[in-house]
Protein backbone atom coordinates (compact mmCIF):
# COMPACT_ATOMS: atom_id res chain seq x y z
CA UNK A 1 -238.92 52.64 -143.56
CA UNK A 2 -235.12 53.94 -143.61
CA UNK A 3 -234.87 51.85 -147.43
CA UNK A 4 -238.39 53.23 -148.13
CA UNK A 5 -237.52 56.72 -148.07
CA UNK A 6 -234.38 56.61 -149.55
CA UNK A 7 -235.73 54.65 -153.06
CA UNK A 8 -238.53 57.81 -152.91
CA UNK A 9 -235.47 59.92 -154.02
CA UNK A 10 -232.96 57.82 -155.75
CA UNK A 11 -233.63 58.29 -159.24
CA UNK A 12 -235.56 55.16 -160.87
CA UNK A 13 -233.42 56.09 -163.86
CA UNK A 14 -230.08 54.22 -163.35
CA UNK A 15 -232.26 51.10 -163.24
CA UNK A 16 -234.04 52.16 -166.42
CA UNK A 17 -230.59 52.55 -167.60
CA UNK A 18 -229.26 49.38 -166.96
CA UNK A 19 -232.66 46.93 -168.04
CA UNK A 20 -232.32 48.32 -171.64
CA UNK A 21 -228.33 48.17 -171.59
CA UNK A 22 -229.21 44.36 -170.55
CA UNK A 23 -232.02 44.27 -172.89
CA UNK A 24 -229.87 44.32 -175.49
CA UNK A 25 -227.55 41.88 -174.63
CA UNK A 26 -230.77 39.53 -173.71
CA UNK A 27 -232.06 40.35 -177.51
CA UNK A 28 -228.81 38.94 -179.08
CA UNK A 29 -229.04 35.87 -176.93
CA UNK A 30 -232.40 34.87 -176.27
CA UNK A 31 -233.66 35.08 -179.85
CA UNK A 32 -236.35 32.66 -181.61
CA UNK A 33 -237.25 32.05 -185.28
CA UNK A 34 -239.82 34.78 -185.69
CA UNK A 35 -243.26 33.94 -187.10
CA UNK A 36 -243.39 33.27 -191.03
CA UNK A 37 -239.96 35.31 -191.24
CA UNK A 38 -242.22 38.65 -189.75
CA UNK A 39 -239.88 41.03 -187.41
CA UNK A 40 -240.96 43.91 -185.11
CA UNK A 41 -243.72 42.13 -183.46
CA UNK A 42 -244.65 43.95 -180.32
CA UNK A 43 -247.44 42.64 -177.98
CA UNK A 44 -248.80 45.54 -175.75
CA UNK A 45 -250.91 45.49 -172.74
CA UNK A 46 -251.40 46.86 -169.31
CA UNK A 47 -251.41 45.00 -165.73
CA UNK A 48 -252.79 46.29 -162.37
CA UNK A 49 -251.05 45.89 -158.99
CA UNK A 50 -252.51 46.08 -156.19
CA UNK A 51 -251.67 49.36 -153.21
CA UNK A 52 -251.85 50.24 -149.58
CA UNK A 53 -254.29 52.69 -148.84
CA UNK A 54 -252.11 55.89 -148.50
CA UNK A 55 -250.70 55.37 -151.64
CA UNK A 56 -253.07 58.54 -152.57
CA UNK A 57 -251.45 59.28 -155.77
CA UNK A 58 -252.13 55.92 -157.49
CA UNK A 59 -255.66 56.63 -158.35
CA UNK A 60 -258.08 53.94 -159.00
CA UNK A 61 -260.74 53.86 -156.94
CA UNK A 62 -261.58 55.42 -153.64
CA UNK A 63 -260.99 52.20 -151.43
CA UNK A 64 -258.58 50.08 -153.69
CA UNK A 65 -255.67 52.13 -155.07
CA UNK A 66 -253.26 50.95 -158.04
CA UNK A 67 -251.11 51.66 -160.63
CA UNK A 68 -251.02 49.89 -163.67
CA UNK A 69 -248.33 48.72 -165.24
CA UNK A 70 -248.34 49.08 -169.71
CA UNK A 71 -245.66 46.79 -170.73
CA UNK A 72 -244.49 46.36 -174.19
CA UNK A 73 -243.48 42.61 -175.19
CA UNK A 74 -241.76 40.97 -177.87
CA UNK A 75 -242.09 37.93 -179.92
CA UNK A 76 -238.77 36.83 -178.09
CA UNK A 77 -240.35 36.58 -175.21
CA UNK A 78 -238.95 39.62 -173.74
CA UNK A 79 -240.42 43.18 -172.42
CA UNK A 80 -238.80 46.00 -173.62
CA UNK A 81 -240.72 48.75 -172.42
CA UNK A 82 -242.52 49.93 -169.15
CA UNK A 83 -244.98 52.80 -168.96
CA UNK A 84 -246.15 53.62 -165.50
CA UNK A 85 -249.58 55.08 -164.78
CA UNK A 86 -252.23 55.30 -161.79
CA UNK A 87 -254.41 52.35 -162.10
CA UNK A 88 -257.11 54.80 -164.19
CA UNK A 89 -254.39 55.31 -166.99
CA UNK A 90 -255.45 54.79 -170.25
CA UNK A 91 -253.87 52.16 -172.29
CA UNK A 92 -254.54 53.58 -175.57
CA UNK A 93 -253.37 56.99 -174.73
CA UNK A 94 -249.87 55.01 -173.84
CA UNK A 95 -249.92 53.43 -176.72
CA UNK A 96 -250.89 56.70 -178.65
CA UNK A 97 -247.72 58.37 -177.33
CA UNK A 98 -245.42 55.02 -177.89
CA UNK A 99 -245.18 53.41 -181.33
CA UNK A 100 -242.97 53.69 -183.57
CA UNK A 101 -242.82 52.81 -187.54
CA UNK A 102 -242.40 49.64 -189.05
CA UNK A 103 -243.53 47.42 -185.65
CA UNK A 104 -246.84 45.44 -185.42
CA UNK A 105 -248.47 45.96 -182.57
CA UNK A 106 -251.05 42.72 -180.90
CA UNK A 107 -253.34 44.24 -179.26
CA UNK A 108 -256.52 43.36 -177.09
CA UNK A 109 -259.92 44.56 -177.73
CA UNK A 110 -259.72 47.33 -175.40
CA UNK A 111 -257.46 49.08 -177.75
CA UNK A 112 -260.10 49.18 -180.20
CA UNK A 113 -260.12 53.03 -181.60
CA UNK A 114 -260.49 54.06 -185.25
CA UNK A 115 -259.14 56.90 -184.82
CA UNK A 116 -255.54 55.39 -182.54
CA UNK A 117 -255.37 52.22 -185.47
CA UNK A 118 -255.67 55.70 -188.84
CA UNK A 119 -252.13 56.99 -186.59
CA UNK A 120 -250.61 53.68 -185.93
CA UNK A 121 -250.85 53.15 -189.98
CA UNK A 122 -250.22 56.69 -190.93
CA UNK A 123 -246.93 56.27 -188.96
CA UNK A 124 -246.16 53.28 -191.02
CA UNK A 125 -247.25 50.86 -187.79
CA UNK A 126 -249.32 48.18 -187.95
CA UNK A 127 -252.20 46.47 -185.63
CA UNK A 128 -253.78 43.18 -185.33
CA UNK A 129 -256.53 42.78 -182.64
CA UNK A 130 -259.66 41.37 -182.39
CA UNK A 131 -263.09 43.43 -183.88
CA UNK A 132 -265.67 44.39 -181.49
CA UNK A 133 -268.71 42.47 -181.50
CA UNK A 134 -271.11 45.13 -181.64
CA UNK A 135 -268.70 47.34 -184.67
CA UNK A 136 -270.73 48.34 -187.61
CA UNK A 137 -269.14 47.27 -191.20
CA UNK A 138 -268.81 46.88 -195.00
CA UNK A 139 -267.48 44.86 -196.98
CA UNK A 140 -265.99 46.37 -200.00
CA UNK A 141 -263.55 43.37 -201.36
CA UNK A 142 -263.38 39.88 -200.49
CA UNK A 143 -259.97 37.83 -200.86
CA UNK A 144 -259.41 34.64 -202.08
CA UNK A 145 -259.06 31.72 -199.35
CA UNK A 146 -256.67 28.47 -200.01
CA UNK A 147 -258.26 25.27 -199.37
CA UNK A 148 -255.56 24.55 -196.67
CA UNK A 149 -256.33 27.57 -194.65
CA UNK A 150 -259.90 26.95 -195.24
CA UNK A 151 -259.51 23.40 -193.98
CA UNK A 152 -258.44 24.83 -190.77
CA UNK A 153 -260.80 27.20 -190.07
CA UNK A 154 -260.20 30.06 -192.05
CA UNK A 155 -263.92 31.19 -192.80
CA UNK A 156 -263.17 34.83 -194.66
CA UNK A 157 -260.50 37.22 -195.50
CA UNK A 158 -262.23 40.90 -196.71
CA UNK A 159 -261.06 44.29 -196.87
CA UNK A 160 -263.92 46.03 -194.61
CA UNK A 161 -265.10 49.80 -193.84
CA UNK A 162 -265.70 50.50 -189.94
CA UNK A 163 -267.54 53.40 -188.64
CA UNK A 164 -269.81 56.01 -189.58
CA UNK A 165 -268.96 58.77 -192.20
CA UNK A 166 -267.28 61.06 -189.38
CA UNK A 167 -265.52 58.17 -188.06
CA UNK A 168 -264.38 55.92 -190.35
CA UNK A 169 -261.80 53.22 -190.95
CA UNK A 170 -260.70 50.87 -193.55
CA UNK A 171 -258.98 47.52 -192.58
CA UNK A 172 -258.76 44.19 -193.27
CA UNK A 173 -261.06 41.26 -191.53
CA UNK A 174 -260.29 37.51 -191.62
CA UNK A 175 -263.33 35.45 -189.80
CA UNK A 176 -262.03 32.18 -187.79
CA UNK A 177 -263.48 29.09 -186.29
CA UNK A 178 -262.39 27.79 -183.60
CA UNK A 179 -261.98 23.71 -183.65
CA UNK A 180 -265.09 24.28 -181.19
CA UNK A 181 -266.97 26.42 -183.25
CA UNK A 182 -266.39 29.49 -181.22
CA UNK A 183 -265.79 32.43 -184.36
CA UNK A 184 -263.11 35.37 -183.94
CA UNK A 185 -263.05 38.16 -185.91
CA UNK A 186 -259.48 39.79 -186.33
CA UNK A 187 -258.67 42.98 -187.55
CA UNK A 188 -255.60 43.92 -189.25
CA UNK A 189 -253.46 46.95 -191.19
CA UNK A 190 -251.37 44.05 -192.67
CA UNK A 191 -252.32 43.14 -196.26
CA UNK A 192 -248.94 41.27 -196.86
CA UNK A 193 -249.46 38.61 -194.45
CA UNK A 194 -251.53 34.97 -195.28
CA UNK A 195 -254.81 35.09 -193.42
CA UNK A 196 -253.69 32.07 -191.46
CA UNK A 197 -250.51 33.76 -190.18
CA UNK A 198 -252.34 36.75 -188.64
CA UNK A 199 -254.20 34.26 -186.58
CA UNK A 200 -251.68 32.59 -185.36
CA UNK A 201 -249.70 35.82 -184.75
CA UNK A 202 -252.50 36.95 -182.70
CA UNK A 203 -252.18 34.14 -180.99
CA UNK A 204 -248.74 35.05 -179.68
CA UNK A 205 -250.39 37.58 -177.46
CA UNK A 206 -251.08 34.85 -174.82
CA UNK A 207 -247.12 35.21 -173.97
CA UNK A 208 -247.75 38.81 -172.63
CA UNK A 209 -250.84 37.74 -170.35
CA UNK A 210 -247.93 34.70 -169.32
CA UNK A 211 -245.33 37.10 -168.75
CA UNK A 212 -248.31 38.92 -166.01
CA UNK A 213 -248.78 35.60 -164.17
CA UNK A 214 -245.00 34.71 -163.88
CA UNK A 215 -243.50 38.05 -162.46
CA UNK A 216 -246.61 38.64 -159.93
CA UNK A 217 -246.31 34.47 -158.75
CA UNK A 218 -241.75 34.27 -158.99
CA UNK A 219 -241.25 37.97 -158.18
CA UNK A 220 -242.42 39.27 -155.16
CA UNK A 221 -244.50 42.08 -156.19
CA UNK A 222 -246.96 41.79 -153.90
CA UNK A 223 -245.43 44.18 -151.61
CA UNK A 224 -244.16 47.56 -152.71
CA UNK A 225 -240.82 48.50 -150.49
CA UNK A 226 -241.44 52.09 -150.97
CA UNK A 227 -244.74 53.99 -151.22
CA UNK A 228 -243.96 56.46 -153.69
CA UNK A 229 -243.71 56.30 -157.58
CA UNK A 230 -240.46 56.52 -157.98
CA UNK A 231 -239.43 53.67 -155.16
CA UNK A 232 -242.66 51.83 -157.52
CA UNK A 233 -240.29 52.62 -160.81
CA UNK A 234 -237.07 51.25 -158.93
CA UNK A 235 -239.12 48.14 -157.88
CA UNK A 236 -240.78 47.16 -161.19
CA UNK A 237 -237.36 47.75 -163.15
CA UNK A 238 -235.51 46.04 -161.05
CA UNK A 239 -237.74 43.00 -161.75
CA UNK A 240 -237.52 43.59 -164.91
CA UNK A 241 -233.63 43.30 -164.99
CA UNK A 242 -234.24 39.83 -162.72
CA UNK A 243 -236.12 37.93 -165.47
CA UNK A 244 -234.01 39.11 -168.25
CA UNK A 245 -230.95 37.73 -166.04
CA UNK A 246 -233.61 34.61 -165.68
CA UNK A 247 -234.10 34.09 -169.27
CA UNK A 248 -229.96 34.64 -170.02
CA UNK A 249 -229.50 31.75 -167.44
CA UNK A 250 -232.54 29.46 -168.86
CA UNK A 251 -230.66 30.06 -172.39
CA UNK A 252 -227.21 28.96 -171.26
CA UNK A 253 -229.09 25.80 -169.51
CA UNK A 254 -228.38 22.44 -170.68
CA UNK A 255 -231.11 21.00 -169.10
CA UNK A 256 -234.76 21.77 -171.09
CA UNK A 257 -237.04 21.55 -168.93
CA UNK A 258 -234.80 24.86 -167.01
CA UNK A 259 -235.60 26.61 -170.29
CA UNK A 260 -239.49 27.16 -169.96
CA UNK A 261 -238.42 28.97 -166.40
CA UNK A 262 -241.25 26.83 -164.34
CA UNK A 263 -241.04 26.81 -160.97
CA UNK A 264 -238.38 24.03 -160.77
CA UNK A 265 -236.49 26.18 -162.81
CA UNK A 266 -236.83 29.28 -159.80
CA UNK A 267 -236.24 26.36 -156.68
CA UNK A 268 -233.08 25.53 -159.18
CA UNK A 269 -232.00 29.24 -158.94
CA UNK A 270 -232.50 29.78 -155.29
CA UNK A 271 -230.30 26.31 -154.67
CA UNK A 272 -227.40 27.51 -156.95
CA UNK A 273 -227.39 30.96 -157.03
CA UNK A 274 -223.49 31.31 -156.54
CA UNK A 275 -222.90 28.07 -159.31
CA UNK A 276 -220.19 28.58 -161.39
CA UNK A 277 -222.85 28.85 -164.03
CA UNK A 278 -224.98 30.88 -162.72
CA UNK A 279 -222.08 33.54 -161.62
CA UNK A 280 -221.45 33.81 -165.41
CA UNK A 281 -225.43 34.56 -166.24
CA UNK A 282 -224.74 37.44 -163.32
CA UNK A 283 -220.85 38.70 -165.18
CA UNK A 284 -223.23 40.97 -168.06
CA UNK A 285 -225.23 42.64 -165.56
CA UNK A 286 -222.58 43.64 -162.94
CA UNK A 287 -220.74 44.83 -166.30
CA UNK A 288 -223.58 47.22 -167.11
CA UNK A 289 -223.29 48.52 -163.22
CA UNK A 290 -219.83 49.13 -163.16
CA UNK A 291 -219.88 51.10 -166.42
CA UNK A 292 -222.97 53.06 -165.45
CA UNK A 293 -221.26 54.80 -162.32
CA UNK A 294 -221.05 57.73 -164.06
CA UNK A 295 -224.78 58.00 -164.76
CA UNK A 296 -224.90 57.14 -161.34
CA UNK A 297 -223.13 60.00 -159.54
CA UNK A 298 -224.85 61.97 -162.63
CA UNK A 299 -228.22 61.20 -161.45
CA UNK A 300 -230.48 63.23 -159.34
């Protein structure tokens, strides 16, 4: 109760701080080969957790509270941004207030709004995500398909009109089968890209649903040590800044199968925490503490 109360007033923000001060450093060292040379990929979604009863202010429903959790997730493999809400916050209002020019944002079907994807592109932000199955549409110019993408699966690639006159949007739609027949229809602001590419792209979504299922299984978030949003904040960055230490040990591993982070890769951790090794994953982030005490005494 004591730690409770006193993460209800220590500012979450010194723990903001230092995940995006590590952040960076995890960027520069966990990179991968991005997709067909793209760059700025950004994978957005939101995740509920579960809270007690008198957590009154994260409204969900009258007998299960929550908040929800909008992360922002890139191509690397790595979040990069956390947006806290009650467990009724909108995702595309989050999103609405977050993006910035030049990044491509995957996005689920719940994120489906003309009039959100007309600011994403008038900001010079793009959008893949997959169409609606009831949406209403056009076609006003079909695209050339290669043989190879048409070989696998690659059905259509058109430049549509969604909507009704007061509510319209033009975008592009490439039509995919599945190797069991199952047909997805993606939607797109990229006209640069090879139909095949955006489907795969979209297909590097999955990693933010995987990043969900890791932290709430390795991470111990099924208990909140304080009750109040900020001691919520201080939690969730604070695992935030344990899986980017996670991944900056899993790159320095010389064993592989470390490097996927599975759970041998956590019992490995917990047996040689204080490794030589390990103790130089740990040198970057007690780095960032030391030369954030000023922020620190700073800090409400």
């Amino acid at each position: 109760s004591s730690f409770s109360r006193a993460n209800a007033n220590r500012s979450y923000r010194l723990w903001r701080y230092l995940f995006h001060r590590l952040w960076q450093q995890a960027k520069a060292q966990c990179a991968l080969p991005q997709l067909e040379g793209l760059v700025q990929v950004v994978a957005v979604d939101g995740t509920l957790f579960d809270c007690l009863t008198r957590m009154s202010w994260a409204v969900y429903r009258s007998t299960a509270p929550k908040v929800k959790g909008h992360f922002f997730f890139n191509l690397d493999g790595l979040p990069e941004r956390l947006v806290l809400t009650t467990g009724s916050g909108s995702e595309r209002e989050v999103l609405t207030t977050n993006y910035r020019p030049g990044v491509t944002y995957l996005l689920d079907r719940g994120y489906n709004d003309y009039e959100l994807f007309r600011n994403l592109v008038k900001a010079r932000a793009h959008f893949v995500t997959r169409m609606l199955r009831n949406a209403g549409w056009t076609a006003l110019e079909t695209y050339p398909v290669s043989a190879t993408d048409q070989a696998v699966g690659v059905k259509s690639d058109q430049q549509i009109q969604l909507g009704h006159s007061h509510n319209m949007l033009t975008a592009r739609l490439v039509i995919y089968q599945k190797l069991d027949g199952t047909i997805i229809h993606y939607l797109t602001s990229r006209y640069d890209v090879e139909a095949l590419t955006l489907v795969r792209l979209y297909d590097h979504r999955w990693q933010i649903e995987r990043f969900f299922a890791w932290i709430k299984l390795h991470l111990q978030l099924e208990h909140w040590y304080s009750e109040k949003e900020n001691g919520v904040l201080i939690q969730l960055y604070a695992t935030l800044i344990t899986f980017l230490l996670l991944k900056l040990h899993s790159a320095k591993c010389t064993k592989l199968e470390h490097r996927a982070m599975r759970i041998g890769f956590i019992r490995y951790i917990d047996q040689r925490l204080f490794d030589r090794l390990a103790k130089a994953s740990l040198e970057v982030y007690f780095e960032l503490l030391n030369s954030s005490s000023e922020l620190s005494q700073s800090s409400p």
